[in-house]
C-alpha atoms as a PDB file:
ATOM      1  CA  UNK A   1     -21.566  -0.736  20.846  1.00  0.00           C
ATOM      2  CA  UNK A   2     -19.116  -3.284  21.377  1.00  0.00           C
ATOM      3  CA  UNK A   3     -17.107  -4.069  24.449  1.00  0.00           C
ATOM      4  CA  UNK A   4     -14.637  -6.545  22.910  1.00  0.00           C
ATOM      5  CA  UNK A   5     -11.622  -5.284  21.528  1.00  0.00           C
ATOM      6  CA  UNK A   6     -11.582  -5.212  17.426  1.00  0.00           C
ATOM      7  CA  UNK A   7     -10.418  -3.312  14.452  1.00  0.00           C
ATOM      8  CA  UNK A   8     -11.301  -3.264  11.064  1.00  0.00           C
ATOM      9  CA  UNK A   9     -10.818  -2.065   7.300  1.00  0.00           C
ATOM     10  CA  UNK A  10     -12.415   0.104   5.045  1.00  0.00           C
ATOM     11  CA  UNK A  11     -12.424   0.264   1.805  1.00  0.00           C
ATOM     12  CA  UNK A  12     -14.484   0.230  -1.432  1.00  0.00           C
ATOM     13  CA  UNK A  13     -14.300  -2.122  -2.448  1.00  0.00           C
ATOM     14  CA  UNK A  14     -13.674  -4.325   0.160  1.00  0.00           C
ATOM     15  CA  UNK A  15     -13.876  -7.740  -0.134  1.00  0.00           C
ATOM     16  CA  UNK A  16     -10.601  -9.093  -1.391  1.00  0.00           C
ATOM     17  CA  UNK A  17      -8.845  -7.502   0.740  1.00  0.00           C
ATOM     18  CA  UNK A  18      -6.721 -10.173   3.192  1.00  0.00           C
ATOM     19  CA  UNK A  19      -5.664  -8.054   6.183  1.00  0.00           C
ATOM     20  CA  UNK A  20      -8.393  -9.978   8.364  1.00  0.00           C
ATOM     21  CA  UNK A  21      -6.657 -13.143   7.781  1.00  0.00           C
ATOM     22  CA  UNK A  22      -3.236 -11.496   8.604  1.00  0.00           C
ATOM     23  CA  UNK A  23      -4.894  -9.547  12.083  1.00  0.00           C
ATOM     24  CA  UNK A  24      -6.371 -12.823  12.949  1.00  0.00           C
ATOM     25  CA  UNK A  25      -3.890 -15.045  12.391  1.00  0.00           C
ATOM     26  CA  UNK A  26      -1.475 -12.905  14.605  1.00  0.00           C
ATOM     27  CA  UNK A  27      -4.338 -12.575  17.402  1.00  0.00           C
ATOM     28  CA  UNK A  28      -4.804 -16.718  17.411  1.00  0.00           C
ATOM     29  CA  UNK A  29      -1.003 -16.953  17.822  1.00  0.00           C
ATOM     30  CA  UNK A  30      -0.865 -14.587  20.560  1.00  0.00           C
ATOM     31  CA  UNK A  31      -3.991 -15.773  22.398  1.00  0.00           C
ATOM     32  CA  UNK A  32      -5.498 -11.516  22.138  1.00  0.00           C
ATOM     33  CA  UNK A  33      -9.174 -11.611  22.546  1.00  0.00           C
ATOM     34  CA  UNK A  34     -10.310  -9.491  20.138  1.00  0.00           C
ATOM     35  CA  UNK A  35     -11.026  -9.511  16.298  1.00  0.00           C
ATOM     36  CA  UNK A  36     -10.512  -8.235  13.151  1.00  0.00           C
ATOM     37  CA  UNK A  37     -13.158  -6.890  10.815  1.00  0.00           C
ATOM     38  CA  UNK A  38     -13.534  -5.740   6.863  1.00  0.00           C
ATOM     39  CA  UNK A  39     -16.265  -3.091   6.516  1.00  0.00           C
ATOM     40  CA  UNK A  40     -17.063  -2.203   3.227  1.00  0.00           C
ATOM     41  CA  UNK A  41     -17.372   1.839   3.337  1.00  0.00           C
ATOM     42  CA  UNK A  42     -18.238   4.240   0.433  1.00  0.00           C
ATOM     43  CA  UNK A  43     -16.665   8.119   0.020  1.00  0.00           C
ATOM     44  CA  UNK A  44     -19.979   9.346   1.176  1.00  0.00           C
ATOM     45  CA  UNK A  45     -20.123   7.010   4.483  1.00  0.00           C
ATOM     46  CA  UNK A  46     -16.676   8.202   5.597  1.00  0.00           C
ATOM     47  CA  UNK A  47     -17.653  10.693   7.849  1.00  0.00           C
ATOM     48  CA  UNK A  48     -21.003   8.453   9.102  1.00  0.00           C
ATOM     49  CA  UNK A  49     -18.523   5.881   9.625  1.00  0.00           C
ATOM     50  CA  UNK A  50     -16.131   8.240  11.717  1.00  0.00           C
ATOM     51  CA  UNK A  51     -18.667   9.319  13.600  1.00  0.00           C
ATOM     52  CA  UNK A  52     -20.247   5.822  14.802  1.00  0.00           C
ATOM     53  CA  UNK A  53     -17.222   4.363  15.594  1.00  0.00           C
ATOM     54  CA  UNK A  54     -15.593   6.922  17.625  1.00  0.00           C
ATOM     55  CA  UNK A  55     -18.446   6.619  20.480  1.00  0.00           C
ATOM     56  CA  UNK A  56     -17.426   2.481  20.591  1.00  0.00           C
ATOM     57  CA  UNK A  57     -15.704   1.310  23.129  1.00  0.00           C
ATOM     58  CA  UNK A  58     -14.135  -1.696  21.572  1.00  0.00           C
ATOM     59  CA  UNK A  59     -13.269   0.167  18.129  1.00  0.00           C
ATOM     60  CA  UNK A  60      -9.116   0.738  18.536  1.00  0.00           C
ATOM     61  CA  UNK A  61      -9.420   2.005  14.837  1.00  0.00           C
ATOM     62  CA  UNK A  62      -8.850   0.680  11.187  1.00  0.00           C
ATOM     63  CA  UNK A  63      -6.529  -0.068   7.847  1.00  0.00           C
ATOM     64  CA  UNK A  64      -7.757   2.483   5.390  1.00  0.00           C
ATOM     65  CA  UNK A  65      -7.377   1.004   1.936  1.00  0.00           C
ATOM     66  CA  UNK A  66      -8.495   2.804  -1.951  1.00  0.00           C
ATOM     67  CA  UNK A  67      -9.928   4.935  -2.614  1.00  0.00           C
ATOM     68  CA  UNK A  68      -9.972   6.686   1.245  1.00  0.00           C
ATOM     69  CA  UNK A  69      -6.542   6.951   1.857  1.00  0.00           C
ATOM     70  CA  UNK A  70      -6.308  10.859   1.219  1.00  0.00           C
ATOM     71  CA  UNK A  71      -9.860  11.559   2.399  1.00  0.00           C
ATOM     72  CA  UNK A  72      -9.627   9.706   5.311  1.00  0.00           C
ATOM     73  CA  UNK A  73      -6.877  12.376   6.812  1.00  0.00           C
ATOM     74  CA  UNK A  74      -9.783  15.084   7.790  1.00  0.00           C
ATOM     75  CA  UNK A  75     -11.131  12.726  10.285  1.00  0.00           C
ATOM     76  CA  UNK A  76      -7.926  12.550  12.483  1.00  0.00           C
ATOM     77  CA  UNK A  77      -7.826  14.359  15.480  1.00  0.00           C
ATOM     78  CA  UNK A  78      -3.750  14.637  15.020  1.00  0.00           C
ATOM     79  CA  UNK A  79      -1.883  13.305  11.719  1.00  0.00           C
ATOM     80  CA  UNK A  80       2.022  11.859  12.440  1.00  0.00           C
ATOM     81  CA  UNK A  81       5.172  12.248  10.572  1.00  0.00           C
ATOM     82  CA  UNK A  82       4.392  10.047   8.135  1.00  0.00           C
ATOM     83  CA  UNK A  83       1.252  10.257   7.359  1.00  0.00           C
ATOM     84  CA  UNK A  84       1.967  14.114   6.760  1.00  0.00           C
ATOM     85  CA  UNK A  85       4.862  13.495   4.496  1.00  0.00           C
ATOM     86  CA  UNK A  86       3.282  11.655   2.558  1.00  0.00           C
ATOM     87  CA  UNK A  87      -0.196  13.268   2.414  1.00  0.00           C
ATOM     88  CA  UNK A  88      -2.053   9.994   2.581  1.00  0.00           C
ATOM     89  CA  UNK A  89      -3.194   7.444   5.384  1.00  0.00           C
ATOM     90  CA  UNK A  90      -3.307   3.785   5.753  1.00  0.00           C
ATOM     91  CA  UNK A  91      -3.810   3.260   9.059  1.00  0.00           C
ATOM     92  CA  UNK A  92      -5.913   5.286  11.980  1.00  0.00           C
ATOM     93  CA  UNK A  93      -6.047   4.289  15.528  1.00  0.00           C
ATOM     94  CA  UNK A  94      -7.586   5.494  18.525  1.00  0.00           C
ATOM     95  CA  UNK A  95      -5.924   6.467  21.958  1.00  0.00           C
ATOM     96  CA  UNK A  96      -7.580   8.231  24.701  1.00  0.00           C
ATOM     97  CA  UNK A  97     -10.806   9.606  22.971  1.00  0.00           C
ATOM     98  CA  UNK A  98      -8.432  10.578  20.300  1.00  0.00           C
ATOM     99  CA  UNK A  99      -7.700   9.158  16.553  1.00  0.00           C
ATOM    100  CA  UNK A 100      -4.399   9.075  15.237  1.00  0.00           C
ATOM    101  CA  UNK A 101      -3.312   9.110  11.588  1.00  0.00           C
ATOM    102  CA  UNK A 102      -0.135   7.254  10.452  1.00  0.00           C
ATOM    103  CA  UNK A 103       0.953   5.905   7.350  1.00  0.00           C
ATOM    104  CA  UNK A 104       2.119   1.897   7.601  1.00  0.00           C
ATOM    105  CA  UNK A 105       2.862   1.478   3.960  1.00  0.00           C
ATOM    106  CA  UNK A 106       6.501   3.148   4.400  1.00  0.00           C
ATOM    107  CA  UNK A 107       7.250  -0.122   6.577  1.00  0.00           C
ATOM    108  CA  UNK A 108       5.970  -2.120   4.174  1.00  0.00           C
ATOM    109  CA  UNK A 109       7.447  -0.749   1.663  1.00  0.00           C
ATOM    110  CA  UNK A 110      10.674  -0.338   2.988  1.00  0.00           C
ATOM    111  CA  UNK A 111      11.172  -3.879   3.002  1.00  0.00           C
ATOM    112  CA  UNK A 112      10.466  -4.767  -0.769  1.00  0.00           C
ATOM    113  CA  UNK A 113      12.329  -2.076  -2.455  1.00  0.00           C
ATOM    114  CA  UNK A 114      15.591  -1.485  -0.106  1.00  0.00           C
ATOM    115  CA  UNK A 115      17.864  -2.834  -3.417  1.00  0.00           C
ATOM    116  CA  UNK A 116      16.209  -1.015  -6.364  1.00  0.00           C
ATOM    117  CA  UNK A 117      18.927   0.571  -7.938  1.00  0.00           C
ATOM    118  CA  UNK A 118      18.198   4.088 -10.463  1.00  0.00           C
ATOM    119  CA  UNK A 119      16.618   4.184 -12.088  1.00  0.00           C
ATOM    120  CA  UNK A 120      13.478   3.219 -11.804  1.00  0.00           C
ATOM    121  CA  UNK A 121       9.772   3.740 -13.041  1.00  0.00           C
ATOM    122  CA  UNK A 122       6.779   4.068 -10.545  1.00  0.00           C
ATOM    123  CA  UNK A 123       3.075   3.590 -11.741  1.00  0.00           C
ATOM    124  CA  UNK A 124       0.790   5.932  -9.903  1.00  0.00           C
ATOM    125  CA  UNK A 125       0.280   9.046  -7.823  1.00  0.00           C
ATOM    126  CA  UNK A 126      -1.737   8.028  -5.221  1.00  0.00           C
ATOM    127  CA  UNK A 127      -1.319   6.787  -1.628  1.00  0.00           C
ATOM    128  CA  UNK A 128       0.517   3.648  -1.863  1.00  0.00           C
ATOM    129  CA  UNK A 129       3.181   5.714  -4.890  1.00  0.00           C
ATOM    130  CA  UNK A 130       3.287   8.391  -2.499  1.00  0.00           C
ATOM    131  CA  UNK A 131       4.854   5.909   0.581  1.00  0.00           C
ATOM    132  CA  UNK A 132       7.158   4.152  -2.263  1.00  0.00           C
ATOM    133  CA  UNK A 133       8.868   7.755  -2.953  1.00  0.00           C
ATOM    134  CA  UNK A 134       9.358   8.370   0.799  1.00  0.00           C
ATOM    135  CA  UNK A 135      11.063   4.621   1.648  1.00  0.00           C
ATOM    136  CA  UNK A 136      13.294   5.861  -1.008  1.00  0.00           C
ATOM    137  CA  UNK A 137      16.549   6.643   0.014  1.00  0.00           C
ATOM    138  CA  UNK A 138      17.004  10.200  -2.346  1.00  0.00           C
ATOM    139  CA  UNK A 139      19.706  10.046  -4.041  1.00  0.00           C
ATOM    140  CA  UNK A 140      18.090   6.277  -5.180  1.00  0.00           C
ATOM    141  CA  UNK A 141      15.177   8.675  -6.089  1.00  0.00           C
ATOM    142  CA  UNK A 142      16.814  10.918  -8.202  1.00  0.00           C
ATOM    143  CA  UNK A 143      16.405   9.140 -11.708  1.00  0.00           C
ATOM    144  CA  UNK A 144      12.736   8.860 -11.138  1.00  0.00           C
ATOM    145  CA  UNK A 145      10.326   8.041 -14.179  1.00  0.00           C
ATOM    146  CA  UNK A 146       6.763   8.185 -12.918  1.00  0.00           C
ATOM    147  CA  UNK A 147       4.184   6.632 -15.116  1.00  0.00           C
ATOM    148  CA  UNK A 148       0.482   7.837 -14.564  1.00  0.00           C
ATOM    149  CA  UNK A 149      -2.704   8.908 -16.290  1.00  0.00           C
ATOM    150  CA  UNK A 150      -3.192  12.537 -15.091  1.00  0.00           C
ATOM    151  CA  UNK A 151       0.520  14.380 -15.710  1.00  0.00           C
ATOM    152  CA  UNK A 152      -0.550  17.641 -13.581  1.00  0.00           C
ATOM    153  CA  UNK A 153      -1.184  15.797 -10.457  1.00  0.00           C
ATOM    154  CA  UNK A 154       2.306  13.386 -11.006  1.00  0.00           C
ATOM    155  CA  UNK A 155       4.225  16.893 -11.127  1.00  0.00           C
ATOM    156  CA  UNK A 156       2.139  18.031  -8.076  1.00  0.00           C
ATOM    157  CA  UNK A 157       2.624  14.679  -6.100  1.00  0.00           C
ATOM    158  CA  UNK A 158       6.935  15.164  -6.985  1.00  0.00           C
ATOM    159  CA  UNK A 159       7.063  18.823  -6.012  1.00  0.00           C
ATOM    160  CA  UNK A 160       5.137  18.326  -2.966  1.00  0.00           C
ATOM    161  CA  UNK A 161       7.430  15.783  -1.981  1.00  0.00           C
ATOM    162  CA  UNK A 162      11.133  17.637  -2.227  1.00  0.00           C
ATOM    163  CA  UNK A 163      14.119  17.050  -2.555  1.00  0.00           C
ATOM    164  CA  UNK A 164      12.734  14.289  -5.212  1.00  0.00           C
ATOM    165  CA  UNK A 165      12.993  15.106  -8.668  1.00  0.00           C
ATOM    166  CA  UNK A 166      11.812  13.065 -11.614  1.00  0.00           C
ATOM    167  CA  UNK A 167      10.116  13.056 -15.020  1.00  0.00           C
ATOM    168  CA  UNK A 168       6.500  11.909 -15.563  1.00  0.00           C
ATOM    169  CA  UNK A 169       5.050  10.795 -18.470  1.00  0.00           C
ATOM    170  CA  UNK A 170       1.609   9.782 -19.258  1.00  0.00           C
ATOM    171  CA  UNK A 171       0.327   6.327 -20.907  1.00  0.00           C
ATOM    172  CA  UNK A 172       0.865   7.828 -23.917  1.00  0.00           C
ATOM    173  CA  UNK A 173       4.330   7.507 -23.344  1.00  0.00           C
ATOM    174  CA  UNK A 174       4.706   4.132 -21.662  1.00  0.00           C
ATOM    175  CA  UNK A 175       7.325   2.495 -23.432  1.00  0.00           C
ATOM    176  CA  UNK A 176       9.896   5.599 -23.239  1.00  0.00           C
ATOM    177  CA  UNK A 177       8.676   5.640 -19.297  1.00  0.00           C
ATOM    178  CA  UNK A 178       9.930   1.946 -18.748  1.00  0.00           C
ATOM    179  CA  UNK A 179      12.791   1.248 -20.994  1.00  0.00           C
ATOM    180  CA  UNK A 180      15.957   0.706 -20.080  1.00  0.00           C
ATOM    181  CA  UNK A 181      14.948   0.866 -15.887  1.00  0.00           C
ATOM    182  CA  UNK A 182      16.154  -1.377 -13.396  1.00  0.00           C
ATOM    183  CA  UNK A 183      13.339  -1.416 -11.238  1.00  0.00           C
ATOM    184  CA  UNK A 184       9.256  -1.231 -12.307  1.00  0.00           C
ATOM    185  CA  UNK A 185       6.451  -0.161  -9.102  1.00  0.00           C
ATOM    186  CA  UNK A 186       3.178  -0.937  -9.653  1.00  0.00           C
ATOM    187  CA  UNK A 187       1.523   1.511  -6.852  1.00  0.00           C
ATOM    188  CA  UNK A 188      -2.200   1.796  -8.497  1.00  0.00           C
ATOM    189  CA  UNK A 189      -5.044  -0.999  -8.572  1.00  0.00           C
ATOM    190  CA  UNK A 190      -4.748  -2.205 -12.326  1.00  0.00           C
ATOM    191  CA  UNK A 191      -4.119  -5.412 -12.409  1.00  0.00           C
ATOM    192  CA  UNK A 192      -6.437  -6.282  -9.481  1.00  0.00           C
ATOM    193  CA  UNK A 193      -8.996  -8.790  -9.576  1.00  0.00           C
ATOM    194  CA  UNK A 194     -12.565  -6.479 -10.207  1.00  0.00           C
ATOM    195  CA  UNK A 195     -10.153  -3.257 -11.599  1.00  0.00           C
ATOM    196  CA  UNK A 196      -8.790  -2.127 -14.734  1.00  0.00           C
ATOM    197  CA  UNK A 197      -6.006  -5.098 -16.339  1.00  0.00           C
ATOM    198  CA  UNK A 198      -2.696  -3.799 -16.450  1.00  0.00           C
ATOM    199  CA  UNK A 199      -2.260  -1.786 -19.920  1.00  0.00           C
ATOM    200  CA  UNK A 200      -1.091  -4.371 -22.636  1.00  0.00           C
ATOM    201  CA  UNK A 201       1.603  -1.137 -23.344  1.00  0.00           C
ATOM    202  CA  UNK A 202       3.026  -1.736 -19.805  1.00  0.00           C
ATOM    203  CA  UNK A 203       3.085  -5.262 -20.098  1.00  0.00           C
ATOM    204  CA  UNK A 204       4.789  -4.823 -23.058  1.00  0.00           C
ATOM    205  CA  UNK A 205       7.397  -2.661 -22.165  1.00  0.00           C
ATOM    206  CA  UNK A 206       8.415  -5.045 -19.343  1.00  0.00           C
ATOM    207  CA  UNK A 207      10.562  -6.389 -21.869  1.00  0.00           C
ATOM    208  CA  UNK A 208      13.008  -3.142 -22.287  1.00  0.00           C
ATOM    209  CA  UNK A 209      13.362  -3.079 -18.389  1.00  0.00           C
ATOM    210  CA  UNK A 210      17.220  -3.853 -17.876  1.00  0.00           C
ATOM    211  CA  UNK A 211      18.829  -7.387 -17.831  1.00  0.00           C
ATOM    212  CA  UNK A 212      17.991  -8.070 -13.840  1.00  0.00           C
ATOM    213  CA  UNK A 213      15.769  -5.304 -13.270  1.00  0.00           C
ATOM    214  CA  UNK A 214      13.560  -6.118 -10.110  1.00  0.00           C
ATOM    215  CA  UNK A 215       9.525  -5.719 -10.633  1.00  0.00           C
ATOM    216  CA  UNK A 216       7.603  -5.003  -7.765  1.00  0.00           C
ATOM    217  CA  UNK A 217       3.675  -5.193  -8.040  1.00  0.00           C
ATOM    218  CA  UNK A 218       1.602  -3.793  -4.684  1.00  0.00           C
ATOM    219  CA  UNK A 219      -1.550  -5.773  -5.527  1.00  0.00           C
ATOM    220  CA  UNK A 220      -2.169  -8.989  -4.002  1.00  0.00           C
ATOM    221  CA  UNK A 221      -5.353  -9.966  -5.648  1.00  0.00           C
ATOM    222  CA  UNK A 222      -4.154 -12.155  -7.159  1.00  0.00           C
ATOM    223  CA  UNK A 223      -0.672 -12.926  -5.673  1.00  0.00           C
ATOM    224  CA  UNK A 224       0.761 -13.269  -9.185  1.00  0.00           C
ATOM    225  CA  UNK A 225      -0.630 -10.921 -11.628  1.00  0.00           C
ATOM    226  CA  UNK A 226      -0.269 -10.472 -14.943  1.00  0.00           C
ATOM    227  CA  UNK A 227       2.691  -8.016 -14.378  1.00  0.00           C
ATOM    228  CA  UNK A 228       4.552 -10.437 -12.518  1.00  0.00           C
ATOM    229  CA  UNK A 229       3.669 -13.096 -15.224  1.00  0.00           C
ATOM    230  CA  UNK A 230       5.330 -11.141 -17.632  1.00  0.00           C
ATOM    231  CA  UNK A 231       8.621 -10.171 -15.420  1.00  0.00           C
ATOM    232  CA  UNK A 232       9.317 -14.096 -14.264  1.00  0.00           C
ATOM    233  CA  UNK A 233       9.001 -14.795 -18.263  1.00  0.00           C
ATOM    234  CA  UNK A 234      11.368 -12.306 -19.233  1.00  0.00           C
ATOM    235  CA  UNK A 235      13.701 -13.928 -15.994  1.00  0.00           C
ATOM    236  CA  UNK A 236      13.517 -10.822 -14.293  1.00  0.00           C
ATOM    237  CA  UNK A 237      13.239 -10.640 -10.138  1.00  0.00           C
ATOM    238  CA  UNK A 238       9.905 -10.094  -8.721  1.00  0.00           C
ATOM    239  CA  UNK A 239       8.562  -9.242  -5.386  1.00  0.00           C
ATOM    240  CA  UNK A 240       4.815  -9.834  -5.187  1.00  0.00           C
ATOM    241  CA  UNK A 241       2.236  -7.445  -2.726  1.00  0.00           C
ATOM    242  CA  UNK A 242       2.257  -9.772   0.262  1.00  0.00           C
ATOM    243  CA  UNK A 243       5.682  -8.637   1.223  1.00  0.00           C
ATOM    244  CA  UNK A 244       4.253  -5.275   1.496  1.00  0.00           C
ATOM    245  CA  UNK A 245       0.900  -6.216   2.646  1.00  0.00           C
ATOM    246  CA  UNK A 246       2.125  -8.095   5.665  1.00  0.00           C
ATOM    247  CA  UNK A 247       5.007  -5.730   6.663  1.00  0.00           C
ATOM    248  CA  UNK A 248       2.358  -2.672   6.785  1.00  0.00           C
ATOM    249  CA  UNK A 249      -0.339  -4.729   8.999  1.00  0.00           C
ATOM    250  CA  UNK A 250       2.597  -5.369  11.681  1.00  0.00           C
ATOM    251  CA  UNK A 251       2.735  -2.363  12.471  1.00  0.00           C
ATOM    252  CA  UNK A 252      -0.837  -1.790  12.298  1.00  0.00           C
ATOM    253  CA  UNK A 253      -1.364  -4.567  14.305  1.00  0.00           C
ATOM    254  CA  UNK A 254       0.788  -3.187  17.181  1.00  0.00           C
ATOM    255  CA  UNK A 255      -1.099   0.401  17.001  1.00  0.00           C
ATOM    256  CA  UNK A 256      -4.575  -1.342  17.264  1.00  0.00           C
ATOM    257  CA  UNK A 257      -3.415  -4.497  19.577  1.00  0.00           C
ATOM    258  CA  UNK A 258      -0.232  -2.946  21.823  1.00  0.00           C
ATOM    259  CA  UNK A 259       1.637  -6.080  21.006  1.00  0.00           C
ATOM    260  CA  UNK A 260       4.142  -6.653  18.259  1.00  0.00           C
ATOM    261  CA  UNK A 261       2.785  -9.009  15.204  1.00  0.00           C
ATOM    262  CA  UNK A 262       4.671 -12.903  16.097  1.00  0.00           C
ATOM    263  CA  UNK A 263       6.887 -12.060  12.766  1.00  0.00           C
ATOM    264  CA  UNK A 264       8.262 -15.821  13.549  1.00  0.00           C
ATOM    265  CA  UNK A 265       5.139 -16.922  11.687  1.00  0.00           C
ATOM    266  CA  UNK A 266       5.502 -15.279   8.500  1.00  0.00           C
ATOM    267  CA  UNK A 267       6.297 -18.133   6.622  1.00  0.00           C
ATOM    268  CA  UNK A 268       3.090 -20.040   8.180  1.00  0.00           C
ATOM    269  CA  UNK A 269       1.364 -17.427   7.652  1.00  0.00           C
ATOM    270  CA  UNK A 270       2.431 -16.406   4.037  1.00  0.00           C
ATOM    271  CA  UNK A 271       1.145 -20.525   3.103  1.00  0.00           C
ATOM    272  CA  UNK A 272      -2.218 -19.405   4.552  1.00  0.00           C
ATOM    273  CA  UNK A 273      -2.443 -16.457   2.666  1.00  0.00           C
ATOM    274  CA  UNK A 274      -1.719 -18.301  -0.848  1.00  0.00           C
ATOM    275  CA  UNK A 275      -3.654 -21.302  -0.632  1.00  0.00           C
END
């Protein structure tokens, strides 16, 4: 058990992941005594995991990152708006005995893709696609191409979230999914260093978006992937993950820490983060 004050995140894997650099740079600015952890946790440790931490006294809770972020729900003792709406957590904290589920991305999010105009194509159905489609304003929403690998649950993910509408079409259709958009989302983990690459068919297509179209990739490992690569060549606008990355752990930060992050820093701290 540990007296002093920390939080962590979980994940599998685990080790690129740069939200103890963000935590810990805010706690150093703010002179907090406490720390921030990454624990590397597999599906089948979840609830082992759950259970050790909720008898310590200095847990205040943990980031959930892939692949948890839906299976990490069932351990909450009460889920919020947003992680409800969204079916997915990123973020569980603990207050009075009890663990709270919320879902962080939608801040983060929020802040990279306020000017996407329709329409646009999202890559993914999972946790982080799921909090892109709520920051969505819904009438933005309405021309909505998603792009992923298993069709049934894209049509499930859209119908669970009404009013949205869209059409989905698998990688077999990539090209027809892309062309022509002014916006591209990345929400999935291809592209990220030890995953998948990025299809060459997506990379590819990047070149039918529309003249100005904005690109917005949600991995950060590494800062400028392939995706973005492709986007800056074609002279299209990119925003890269740490945009999201850092506006999600402020939040965080104030659920675990009961302070708001020192967002005065962010510049300071986004050199840290890319050296």
């Amino acid at each position: 058990m540990s007296g002093r004050p920390y939080a962590e995140v979980i994940g599998d894997p685990i080790a690129h992941s740069k939200s103890p650099l963000i935590h810990n740079f805010w706690l150093r600015k703010l002179g907090i005594d406490a720390e921030y952890r990454a624990c590397h946790v597999r599906a089948e440790e979840l609830e082992d995991y759950f259970g050790r931490r909720r008898g310590d006294a200095g847990w205040r809770g943990c980031n959930v990152t892939s692949p948890h972020k839906v299976s990490a729900l069932q351990f909450a003792d009460g889920v919020d708006a947003s992680a409800f709406e969204i079916g997915a957590t990123n973020c569980l904290f603990a207050r009075e005995r009890l663990l709270h589920a919320t879902n962080t991305d939608c801040a983060g999010v929020v802040g990279a893709i306020e000017k996407f105009d329709p329409p646009f194509c999202l890559i993914g159905n999972g946790g982080a696609a799921r909090a892109a489609l709520a920051a969505l304003d819904p009438v933005r929403a309405e021309q909505l191409r998603l792009l992923v690998r298993n069709q049934a649950a894209g049509l499930r993910m859209i119908e669970s979230m009404t009013p949205l509408e869209g059409s989905v079409f698998g990688f077999d259709r990539i090209k027809e999914s892309i062309e022509g958009c002014n916006g591209l989302i990345n929400a999935t983990s291809l592209g990220m260093v030890g995953q998948s690459p990025m299809p060459a068919a997506v990379l590819d297509a990047v070149m039918t978006l529309a003249p100005g179209a904005l690109v917005f990739d949600m991995v950060y490992a590494p800062l400028r992937t392939e995706l973005l690569r492709r986007a800056e060549a074609a002279g299209l606008r990119c925003i890269d993950g740490l945009t999201m990355l850092i506006g999600q752990a402020a939040t965080a930060f104030e659920n675990f820490f009961g302070e708001q992050a020192p967002r005065q820093h962010d510049a300071e701290l986004r050199a840290l983060l890319t050296a």
